[in-house]
Protein backbone atom coordinates (compact mmCIF):
# COMPACT_ATOMS: atom_id res chain seq x y z
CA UNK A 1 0.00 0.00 0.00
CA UNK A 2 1.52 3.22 -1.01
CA UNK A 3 1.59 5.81 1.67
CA UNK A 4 2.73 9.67 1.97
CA UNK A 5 5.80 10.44 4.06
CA UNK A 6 5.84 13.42 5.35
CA UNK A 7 8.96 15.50 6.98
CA UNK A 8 10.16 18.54 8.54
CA UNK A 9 7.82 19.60 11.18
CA UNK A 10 9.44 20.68 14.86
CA UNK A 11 9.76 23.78 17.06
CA UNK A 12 10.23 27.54 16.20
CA UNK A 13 10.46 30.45 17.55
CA UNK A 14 7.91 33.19 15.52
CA UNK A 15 9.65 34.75 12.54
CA UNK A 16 11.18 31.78 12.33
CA UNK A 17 11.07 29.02 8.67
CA UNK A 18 10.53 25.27 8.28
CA UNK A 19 10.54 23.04 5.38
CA UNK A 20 7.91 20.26 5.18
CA UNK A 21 8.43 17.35 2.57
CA UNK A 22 6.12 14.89 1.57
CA UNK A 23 7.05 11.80 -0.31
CA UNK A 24 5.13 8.90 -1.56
CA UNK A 25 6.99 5.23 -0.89
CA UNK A 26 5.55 3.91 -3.70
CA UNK A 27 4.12 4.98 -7.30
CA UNK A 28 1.41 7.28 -7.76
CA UNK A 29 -0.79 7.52 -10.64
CA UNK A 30 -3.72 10.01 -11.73
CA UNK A 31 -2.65 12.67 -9.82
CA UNK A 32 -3.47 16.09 -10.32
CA UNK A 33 -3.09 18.16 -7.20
CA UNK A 34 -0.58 17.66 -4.61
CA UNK A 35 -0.73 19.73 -1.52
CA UNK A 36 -1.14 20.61 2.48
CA UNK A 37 -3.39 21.09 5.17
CA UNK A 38 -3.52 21.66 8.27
CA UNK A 39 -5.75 21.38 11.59
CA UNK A 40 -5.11 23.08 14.82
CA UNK A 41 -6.53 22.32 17.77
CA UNK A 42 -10.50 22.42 17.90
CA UNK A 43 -10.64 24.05 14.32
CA UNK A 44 -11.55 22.47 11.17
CA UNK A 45 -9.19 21.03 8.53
CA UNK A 46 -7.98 24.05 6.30
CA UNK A 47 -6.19 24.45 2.84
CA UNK A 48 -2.34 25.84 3.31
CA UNK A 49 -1.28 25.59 -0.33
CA UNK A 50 -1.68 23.15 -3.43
CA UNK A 51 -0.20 22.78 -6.76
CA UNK A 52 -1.39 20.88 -9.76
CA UNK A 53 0.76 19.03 -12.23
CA UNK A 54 0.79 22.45 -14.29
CA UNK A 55 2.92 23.89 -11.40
CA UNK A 56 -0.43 26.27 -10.48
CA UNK A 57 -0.36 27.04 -7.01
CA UNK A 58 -3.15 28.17 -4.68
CA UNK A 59 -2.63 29.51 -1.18
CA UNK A 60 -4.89 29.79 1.80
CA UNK A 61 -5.61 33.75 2.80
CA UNK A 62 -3.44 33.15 5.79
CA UNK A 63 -0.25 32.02 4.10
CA UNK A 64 -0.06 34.55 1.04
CA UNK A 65 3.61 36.19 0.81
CA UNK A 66 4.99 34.34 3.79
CA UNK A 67 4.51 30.17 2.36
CA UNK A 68 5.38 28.48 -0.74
CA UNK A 69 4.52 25.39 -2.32
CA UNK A 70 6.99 23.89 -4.93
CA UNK A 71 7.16 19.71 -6.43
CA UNK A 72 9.82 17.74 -8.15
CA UNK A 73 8.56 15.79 -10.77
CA UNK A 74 11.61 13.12 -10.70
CA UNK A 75 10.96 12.09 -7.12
CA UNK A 76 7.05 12.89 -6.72
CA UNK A 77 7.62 15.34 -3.85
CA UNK A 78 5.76 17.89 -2.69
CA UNK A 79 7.68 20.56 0.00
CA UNK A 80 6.37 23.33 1.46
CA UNK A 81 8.60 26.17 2.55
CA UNK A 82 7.28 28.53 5.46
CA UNK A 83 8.59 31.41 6.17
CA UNK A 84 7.74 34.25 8.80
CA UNK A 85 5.72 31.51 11.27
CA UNK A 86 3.31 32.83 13.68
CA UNK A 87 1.83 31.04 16.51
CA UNK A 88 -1.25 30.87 14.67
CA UNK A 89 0.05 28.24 12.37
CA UNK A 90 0.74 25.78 15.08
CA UNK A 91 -0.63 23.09 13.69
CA UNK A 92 -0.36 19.22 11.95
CA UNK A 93 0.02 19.29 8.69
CA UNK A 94 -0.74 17.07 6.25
CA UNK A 95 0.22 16.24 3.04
CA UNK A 96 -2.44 15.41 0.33
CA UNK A 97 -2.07 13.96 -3.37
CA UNK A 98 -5.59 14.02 -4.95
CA UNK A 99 -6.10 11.71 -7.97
CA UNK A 100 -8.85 10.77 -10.10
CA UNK A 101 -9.19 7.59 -8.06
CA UNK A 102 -9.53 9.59 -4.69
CA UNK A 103 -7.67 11.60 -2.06
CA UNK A 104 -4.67 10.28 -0.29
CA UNK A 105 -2.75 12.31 3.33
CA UNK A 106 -0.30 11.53 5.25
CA UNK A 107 -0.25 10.53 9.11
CA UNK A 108 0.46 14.28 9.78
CA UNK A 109 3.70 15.94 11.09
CA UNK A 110 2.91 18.99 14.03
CA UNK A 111 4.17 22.37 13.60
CA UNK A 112 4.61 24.30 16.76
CA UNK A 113 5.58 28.03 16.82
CA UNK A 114 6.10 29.43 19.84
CA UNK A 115 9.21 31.16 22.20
C-alpha cells in the first residue's frame, strides 16, 4: 500500500522558517493536485497551499507572501517552505495527493511556533 511520508515539522520560535516534505513510498498515478493542510486544535481542517501538475499554485488567505509550495517531478515530492511563522500556524500538517481515483494524506507531522 503506497503511503505519503511526510517531513520537517518541529519547534520555532515566531519569525522563524521550516521546510515540510512529503514523499510517496511507492508509485502514484492520476494525480493532479498535490498539496497541504492543516488542523489546529478544535478548528476544522484548512487548505495551506496546493499545486497541480501544471505547477499552479493556490494559497490559503493566511499564508499569502509568507509560504510556498513547490514539487519535483523526478521524485514525486511535494515541499512546502514557510517562512515568517506565527503562533497561529501551530498546527499538523498534512500532506495530500488528490487523484482521479480519490484523495490520499499523510499521518500528519505537528508544527509548533512558539518562544
Amino acid at each position: 500500500q503506497v503511503q505519503l511520508m511526510e517531513s520537517g515539522g518541529g519547534l520555532v520560535q515566531p519569525g522563524g522558517s521550516l521546510r515540510l516534505s512529503c514523499k510517496p513510498t511507492g508509485g502514484f498515478s492520476s494525480v493532479y493536485s498535490m498539496g497541504w493542510y492543516r488542523q489546529a486544535p478544535a478548528k476544522q481542517r484548512e487548505l495551506v497551499a496546493k499545486i497541480t501538475i501544471d505547477d499552479i499554485p493556490t494559497y490559503g488567505d493566511s499564508v499569502k507572501g509568507r509560504f510556498s509550495i513547490s514539487k519535483d517531478d523526478d521524485e514525486n515530492r511535494v515541499d512546502l517552505q514557510m517562512n515568517g511563522l506565527k503562533p497561529e500556524d501551530t498546527a499538523v500538517y498534512y500532506c495530500n495527493f488528490a487523484s482521479t481515483l480519490g484523495d490520499y494524506w499523510g499521518q500528519g507531522t505537528s508544527v509548533i511556533v512558539s518562544s
